[in-house]
Structure formats: C-alpha cells, structure tokens
C-alpha atoms as a PDB file:
ATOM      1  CA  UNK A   1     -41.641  10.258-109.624  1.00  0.00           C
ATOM      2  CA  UNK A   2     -40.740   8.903-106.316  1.00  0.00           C
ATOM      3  CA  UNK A   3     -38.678   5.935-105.782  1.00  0.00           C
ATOM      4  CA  UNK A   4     -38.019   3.586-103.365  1.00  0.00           C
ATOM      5  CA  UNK A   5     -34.641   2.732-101.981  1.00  0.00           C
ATOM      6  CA  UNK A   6     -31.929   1.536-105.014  1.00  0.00           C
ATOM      7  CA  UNK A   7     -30.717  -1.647-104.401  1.00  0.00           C
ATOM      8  CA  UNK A   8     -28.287  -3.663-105.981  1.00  0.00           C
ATOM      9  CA  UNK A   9     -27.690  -7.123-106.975  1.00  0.00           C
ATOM     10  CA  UNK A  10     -25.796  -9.139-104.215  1.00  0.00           C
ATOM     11  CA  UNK A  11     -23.692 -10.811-107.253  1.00  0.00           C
ATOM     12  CA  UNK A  12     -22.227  -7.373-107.838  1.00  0.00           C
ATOM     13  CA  UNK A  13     -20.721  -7.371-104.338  1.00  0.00           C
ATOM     14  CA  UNK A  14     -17.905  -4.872-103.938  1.00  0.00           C
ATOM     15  CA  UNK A  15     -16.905  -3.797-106.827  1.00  0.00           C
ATOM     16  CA  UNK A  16     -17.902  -0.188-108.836  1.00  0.00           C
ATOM     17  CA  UNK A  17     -19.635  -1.668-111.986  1.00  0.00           C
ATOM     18  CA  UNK A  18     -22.976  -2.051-110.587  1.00  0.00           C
ATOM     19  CA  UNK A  19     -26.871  -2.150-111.621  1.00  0.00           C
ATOM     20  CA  UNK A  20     -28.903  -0.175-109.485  1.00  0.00           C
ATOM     21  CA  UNK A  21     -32.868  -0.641-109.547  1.00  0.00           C
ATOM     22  CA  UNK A  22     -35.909   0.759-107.511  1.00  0.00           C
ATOM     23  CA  UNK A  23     -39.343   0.815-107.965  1.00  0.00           C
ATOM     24  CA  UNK A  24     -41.194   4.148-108.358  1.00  0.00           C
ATOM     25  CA  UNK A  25     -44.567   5.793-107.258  1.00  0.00           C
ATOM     26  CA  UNK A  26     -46.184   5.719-110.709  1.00  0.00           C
ATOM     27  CA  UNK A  27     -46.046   2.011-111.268  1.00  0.00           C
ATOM     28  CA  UNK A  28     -42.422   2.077-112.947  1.00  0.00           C
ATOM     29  CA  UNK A  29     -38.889   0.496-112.276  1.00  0.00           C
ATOM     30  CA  UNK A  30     -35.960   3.023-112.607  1.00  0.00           C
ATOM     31  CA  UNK A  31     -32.757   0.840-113.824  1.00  0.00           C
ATOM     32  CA  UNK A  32     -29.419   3.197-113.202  1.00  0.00           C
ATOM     33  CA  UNK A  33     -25.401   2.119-113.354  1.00  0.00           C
ATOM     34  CA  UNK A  34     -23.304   2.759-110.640  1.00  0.00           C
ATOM     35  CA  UNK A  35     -20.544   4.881-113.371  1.00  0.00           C
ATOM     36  CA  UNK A  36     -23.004   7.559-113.710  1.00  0.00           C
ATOM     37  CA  UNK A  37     -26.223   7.298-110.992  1.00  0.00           C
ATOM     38  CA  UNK A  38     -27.346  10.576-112.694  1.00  0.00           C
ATOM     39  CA  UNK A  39     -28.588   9.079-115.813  1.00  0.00           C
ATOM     40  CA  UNK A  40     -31.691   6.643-114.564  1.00  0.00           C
ATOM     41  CA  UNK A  41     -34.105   4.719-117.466  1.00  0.00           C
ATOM     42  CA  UNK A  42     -37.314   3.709-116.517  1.00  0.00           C
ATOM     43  CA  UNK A  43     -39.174   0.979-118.176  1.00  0.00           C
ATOM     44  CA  UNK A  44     -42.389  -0.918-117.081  1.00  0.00           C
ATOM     45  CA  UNK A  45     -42.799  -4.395-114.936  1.00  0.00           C
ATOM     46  CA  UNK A  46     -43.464  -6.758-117.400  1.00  0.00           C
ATOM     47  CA  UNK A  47     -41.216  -5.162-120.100  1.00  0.00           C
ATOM     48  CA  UNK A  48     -38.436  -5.599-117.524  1.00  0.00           C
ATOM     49  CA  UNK A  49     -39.456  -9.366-116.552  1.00  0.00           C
ATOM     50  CA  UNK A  50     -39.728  -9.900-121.045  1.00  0.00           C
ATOM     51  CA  UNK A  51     -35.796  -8.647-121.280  1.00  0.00           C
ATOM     52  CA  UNK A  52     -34.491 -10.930-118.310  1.00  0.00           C
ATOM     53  CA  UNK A  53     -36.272 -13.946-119.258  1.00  0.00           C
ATOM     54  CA  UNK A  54     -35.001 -13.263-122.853  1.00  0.00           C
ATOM     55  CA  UNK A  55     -31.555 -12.723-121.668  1.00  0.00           C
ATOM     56  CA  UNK A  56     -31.278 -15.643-119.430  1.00  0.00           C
ATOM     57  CA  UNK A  57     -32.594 -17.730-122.306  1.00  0.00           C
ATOM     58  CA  UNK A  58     -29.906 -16.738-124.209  1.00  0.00           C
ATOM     59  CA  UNK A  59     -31.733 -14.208-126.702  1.00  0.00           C
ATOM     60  CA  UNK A  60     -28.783 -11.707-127.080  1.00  0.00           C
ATOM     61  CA  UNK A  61     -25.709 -14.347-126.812  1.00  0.00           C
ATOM     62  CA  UNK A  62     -25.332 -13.724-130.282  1.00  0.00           C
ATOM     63  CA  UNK A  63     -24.437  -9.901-129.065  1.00  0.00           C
ATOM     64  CA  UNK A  64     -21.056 -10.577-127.135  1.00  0.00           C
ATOM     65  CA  UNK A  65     -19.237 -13.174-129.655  1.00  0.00           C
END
C-alpha cells in the first residue's frame, strides 16, 4: 500500500494530539494519531464519509456525557 502525503486538519494547529489521514494506492484512506504514527487503520471512502456525517449529526453524543 502506498500512500500519499499525511495531512492534518488545520483545526488541530500546533498542538501534539493530532489526526493524520492520506489516501492510499489501493483505493483506501489510512487514518493514524499523531501519539503513535506507527499504528495506521485503514477504512474505505464512503465508510469514512458514513462515520463523519454520523458524528457531526450528533450520532455518538450520547458517548462523551
């Protein structure tokens, strides 16, 4: 698997608690966190764009009360 450059959010500006994504040669995005880049999940397009449009509805609220 190949990626592409990481990049990072530009809300996470300086600090060390960051989300890292990059796409990858065989179609998938690889999702890593800044505390340990070694350990890199990979999940596909539209599975990704599912979870963030479920989070930013408010899906997993519930989760952090």
């Amino acid at each position: 698997m190949t990626l592409q450059s990481w990049q990072k959010s530009s809300f996470s500006g300086d600090t060390a608690n960051c989300v890292y994504v990059a796409a990858a040669s065989d179609g998938t995005i690889a999702i890593r966190e800044s505390d340990e880049p070694d350990v890199i999940i990979t999940t596909l397009p539209d599975r990704l764009d599912a979870f963030l449009r479920a989070v930013k509805a408010g899906e997993f609220d519930h989760l952090t009360a």
